[in-house]
PDB file of N, CA and C in Angstrom:
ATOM      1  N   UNK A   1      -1.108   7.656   9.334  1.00  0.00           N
ATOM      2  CA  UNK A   1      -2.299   6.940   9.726  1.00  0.00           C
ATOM      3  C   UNK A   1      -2.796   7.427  11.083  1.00  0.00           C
ATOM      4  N   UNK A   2      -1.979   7.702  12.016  1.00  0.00           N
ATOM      5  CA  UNK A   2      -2.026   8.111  13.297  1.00  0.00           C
ATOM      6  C   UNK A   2      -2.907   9.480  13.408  1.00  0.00           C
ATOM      7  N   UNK A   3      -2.629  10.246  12.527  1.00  0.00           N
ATOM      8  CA  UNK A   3      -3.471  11.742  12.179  1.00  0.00           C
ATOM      9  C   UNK A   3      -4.476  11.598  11.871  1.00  0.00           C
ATOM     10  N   UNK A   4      -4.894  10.530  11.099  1.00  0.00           N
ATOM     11  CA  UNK A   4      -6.058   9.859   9.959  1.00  0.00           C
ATOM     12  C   UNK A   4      -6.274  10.978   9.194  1.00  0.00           C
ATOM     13  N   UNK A   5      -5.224  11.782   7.946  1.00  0.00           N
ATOM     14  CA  UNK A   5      -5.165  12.554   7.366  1.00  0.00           C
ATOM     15  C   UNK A   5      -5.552  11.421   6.262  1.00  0.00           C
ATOM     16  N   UNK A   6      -6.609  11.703   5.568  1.00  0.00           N
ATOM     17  CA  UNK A   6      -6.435  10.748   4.801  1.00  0.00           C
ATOM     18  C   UNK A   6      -7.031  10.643   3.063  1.00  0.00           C
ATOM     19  N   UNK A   7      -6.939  12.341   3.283  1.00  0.00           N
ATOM     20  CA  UNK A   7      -6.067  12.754   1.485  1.00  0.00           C
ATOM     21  C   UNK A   7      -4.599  12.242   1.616  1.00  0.00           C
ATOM     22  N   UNK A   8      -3.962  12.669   2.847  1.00  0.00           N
ATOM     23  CA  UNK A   8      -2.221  12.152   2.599  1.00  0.00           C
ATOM     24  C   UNK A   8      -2.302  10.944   2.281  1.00  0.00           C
ATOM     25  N   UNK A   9      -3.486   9.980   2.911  1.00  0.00           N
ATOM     26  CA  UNK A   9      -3.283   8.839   2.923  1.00  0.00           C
ATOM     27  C   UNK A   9      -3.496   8.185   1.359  1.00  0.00           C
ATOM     28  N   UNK A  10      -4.382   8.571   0.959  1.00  0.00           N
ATOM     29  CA  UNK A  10      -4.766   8.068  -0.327  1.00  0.00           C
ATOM     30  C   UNK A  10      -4.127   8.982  -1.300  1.00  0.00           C
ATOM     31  N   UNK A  11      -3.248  10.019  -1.495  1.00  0.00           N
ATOM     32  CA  UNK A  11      -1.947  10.790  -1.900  1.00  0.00           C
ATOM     33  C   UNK A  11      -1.302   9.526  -2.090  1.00  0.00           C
ATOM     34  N   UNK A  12      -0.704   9.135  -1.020  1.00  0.00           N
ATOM     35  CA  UNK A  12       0.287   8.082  -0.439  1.00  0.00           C
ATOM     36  C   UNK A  12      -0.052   6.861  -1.365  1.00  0.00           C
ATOM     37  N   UNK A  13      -0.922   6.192  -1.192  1.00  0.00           N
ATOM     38  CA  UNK A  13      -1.538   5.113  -1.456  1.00  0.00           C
ATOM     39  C   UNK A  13      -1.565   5.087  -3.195  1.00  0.00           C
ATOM     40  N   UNK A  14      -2.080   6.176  -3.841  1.00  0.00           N
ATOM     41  CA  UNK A  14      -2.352   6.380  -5.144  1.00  0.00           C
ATOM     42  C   UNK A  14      -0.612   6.193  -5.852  1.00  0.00           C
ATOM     43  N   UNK A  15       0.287   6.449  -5.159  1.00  0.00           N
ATOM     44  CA  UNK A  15       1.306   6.825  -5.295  1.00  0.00           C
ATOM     45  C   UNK A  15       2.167   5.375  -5.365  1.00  0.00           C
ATOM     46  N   UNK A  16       1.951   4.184  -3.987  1.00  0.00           N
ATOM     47  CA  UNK A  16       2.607   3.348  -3.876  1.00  0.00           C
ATOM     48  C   UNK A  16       2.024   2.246  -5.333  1.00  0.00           C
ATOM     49  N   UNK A  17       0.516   2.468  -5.592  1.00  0.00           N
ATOM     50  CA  UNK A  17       0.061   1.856  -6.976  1.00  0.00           C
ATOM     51  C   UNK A  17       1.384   2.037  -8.246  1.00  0.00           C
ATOM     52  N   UNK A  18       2.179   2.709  -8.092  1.00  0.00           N
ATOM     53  CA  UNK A  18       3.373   2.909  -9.052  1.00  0.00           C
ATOM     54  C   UNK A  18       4.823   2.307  -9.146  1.00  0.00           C
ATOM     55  N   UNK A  19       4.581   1.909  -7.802  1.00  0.00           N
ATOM     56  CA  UNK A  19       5.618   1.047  -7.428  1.00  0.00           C
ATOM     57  C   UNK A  19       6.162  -0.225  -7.526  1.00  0.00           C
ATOM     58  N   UNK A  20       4.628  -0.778  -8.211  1.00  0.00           N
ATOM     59  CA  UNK A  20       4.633  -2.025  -8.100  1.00  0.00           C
ATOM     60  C   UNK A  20       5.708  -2.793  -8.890  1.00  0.00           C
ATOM     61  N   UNK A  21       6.653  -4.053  -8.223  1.00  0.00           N
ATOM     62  CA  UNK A  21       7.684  -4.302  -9.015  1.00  0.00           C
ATOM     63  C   UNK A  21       7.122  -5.463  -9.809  1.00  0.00           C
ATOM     64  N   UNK A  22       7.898  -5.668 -10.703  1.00  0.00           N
ATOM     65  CA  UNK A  22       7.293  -6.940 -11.669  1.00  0.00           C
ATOM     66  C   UNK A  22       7.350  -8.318 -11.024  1.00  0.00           C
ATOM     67  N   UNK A  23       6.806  -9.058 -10.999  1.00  0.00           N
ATOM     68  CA  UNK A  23       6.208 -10.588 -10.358  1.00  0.00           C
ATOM     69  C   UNK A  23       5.132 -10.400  -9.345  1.00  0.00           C
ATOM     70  N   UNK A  24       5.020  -9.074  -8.902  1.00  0.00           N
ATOM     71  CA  UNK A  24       4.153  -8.863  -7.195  1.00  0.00           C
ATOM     72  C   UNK A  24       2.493  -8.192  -7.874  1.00  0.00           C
ATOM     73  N   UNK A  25       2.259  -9.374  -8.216  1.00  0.00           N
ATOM     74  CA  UNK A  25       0.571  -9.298  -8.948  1.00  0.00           C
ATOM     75  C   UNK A  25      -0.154  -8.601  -8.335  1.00  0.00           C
ATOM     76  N   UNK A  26      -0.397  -8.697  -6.744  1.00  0.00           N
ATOM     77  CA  UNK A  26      -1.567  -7.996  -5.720  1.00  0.00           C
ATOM     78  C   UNK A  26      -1.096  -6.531  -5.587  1.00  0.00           C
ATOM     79  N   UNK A  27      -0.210  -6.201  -5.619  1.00  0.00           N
ATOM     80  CA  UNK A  27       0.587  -5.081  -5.039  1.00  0.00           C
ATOM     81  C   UNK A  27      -0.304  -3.380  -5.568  1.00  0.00           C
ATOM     82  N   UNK A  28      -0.430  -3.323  -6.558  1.00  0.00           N
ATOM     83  CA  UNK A  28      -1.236  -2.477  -7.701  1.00  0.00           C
ATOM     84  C   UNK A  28      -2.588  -2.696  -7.094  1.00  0.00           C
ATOM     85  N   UNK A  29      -3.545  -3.680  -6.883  1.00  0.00           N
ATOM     86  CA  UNK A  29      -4.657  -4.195  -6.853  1.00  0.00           C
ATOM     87  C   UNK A  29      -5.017  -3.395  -4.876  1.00  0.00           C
ATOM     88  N   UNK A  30      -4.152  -3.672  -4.279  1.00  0.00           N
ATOM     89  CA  UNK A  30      -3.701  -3.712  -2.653  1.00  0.00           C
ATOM     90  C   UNK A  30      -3.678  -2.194  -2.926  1.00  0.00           C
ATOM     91  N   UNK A  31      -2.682  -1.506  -3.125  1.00  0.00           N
ATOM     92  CA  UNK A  31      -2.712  -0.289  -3.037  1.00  0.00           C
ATOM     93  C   UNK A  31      -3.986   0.546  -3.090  1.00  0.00           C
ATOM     94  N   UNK A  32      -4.617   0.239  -4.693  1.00  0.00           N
ATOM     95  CA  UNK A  32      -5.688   1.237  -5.118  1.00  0.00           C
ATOM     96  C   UNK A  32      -6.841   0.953  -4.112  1.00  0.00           C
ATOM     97  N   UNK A  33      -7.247  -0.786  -3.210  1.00  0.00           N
ATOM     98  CA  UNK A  33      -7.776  -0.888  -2.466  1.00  0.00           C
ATOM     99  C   UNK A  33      -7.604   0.224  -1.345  1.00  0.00           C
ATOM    100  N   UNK A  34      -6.874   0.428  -0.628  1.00  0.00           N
ATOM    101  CA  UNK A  34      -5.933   1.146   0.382  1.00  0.00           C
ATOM    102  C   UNK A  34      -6.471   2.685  -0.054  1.00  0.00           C
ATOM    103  N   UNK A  35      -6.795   3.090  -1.563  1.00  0.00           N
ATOM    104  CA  UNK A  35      -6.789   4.979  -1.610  1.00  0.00           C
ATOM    105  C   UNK A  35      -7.952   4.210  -1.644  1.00  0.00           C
ATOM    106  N   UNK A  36      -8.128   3.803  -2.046  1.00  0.00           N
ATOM    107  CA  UNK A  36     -10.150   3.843  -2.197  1.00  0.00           C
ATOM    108  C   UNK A  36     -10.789   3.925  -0.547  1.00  0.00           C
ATOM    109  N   UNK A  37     -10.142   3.569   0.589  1.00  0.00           N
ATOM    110  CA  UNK A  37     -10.700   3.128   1.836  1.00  0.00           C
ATOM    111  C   UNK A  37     -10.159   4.598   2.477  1.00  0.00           C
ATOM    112  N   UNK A  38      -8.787   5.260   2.053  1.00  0.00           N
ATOM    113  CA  UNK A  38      -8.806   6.449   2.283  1.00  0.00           C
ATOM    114  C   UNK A  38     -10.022   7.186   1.818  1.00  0.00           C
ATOM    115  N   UNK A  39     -10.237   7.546   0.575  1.00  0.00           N
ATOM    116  CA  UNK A  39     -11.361   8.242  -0.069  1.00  0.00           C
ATOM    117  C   UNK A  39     -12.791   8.378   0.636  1.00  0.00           C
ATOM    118  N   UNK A  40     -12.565   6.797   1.249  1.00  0.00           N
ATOM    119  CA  UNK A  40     -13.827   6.824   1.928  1.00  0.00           C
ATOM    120  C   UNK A  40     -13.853   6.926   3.636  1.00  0.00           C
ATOM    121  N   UNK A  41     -12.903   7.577   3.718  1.00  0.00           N
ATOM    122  CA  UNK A  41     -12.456   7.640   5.136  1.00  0.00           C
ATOM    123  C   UNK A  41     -12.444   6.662   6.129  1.00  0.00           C
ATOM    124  N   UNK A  42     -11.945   5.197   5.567  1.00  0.00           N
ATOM    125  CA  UNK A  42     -12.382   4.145   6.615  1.00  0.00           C
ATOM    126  C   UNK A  42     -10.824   3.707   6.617  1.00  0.00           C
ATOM    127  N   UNK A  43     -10.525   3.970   7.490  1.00  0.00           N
ATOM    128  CA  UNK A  43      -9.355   3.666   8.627  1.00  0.00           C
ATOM    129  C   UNK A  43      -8.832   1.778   9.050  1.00  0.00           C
ATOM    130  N   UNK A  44     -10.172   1.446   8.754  1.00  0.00           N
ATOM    131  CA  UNK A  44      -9.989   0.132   8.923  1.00  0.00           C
ATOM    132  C   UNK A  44      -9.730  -0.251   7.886  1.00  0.00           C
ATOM    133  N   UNK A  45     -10.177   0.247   6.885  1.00  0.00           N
ATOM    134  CA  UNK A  45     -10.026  -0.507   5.452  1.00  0.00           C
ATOM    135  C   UNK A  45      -8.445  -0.270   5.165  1.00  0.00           C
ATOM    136  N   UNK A  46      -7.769   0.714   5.533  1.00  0.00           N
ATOM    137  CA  UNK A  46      -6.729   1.506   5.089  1.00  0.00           C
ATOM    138  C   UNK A  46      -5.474   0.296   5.847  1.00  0.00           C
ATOM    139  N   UNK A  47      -5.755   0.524   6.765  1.00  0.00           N
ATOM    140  CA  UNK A  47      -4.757  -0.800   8.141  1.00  0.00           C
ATOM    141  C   UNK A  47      -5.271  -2.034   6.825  1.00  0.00           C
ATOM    142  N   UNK A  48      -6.406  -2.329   6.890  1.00  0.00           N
ATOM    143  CA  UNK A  48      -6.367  -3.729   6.452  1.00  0.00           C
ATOM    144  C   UNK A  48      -6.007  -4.139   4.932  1.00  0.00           C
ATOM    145  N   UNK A  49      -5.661  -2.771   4.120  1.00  0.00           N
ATOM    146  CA  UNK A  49      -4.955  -3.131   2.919  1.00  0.00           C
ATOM    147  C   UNK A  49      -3.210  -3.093   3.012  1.00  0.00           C
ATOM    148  N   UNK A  50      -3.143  -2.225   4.291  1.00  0.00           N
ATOM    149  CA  UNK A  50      -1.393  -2.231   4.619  1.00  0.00           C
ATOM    150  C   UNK A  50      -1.238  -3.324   4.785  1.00  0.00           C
ATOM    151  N   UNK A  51      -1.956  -4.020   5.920  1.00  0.00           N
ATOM    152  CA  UNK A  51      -1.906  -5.304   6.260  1.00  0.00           C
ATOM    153  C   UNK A  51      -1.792  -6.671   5.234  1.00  0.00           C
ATOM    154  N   UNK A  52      -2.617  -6.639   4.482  1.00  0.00           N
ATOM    155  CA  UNK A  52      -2.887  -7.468   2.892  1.00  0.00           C
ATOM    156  C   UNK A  52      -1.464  -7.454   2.143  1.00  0.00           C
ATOM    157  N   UNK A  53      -0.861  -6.289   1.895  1.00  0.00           N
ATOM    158  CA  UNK A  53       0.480  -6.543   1.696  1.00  0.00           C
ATOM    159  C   UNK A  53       1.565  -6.860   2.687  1.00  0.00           C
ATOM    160  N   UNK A  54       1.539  -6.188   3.550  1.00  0.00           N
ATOM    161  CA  UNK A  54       2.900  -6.892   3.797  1.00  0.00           C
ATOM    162  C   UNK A  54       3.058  -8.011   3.988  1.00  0.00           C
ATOM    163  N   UNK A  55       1.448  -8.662   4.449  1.00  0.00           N
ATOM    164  CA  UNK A  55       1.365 -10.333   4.884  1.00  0.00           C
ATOM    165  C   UNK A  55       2.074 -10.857   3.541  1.00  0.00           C
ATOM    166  N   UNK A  56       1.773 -10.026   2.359  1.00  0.00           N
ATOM    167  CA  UNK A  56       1.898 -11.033   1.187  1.00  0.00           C
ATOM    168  C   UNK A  56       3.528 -10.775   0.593  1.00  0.00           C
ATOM    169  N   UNK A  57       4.116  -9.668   1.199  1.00  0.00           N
ATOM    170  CA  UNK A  57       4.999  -9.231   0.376  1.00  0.00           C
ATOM    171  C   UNK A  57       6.466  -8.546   1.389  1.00  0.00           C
ATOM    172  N   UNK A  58       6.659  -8.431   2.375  1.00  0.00           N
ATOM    173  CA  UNK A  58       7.186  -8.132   3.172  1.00  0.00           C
ATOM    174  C   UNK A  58       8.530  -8.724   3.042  1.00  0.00           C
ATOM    175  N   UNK A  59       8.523 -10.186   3.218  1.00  0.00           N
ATOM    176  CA  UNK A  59       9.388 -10.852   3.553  1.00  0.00           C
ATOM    177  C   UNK A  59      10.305 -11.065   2.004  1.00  0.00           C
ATOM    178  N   UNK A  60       9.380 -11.262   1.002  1.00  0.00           N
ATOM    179  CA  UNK A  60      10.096 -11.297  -0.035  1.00  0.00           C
ATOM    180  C   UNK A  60      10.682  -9.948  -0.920  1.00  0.00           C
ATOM    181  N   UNK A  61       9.911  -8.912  -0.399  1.00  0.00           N
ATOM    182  CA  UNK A  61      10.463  -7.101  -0.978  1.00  0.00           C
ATOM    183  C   UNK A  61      11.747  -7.267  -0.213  1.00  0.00           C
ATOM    184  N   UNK A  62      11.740  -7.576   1.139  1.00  0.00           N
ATOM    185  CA  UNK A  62      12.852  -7.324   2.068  1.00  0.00           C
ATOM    186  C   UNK A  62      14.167  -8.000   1.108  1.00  0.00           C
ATOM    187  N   UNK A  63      13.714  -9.628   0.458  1.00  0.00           N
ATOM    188  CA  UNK A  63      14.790 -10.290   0.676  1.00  0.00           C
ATOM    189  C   UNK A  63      15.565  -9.789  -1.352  1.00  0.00           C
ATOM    190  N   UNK A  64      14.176  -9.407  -1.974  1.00  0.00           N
ATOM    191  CA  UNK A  64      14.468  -9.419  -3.203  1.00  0.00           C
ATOM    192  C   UNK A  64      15.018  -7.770  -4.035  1.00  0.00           C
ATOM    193  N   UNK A  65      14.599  -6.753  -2.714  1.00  0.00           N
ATOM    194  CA  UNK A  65      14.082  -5.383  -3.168  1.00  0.00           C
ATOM    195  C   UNK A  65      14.315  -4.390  -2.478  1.00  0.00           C
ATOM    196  N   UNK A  66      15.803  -4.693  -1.298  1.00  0.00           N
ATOM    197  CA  UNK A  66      15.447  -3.597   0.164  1.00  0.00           C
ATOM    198  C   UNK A  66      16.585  -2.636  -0.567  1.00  0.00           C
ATOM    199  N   UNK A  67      17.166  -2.892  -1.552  1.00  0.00           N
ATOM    200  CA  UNK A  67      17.962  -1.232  -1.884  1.00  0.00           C
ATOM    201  C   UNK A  67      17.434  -1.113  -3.065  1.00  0.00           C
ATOM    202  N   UNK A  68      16.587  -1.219  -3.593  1.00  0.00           N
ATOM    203  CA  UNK A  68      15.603  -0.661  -4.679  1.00  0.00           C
ATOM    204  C   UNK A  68      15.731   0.645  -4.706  1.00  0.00           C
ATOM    205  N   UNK A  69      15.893   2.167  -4.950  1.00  0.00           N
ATOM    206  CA  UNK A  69      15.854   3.498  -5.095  1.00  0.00           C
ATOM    207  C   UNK A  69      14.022   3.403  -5.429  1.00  0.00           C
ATOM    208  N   UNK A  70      13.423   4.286  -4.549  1.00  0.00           N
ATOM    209  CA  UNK A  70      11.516   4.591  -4.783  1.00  0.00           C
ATOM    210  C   UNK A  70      11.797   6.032  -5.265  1.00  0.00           C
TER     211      UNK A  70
END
């Protein structure tokens, strides 16, 4: 994010859309938000879909999902 490379970013982003584990509804929805704001080179949009998840999902990936293999 720091580079604002942001084919990597939406690379990245397109990528975490795959991840999504089963019960975490927004997660898929959050991501593709996130490449789409890459695509469009907005930086803010990109922070504010990182942001959108972890607010929503952080605490419970941590508690349900932290040795998961990605």
């Amino acid at each position: 994010m720091s580079a604002e490379d942001y084919d990597a970013l939406a690379t990245a982003l397109d990528k975490v859309v795959t991840f999504a584990p089963a019960g975490y509804t927004n997660w898929a929805s959050i991501a593709r938000d996130g490449a789409s704001a890459a695509h469009a080179q907005s930086l803010d949009g990109v922070k504010a879909s990182c942001r959108s998840c972890h607010n929503q999902y952080k605490t419970k990936y941590k508690k349900e999902m932290r040795d998961r293999p990605i």
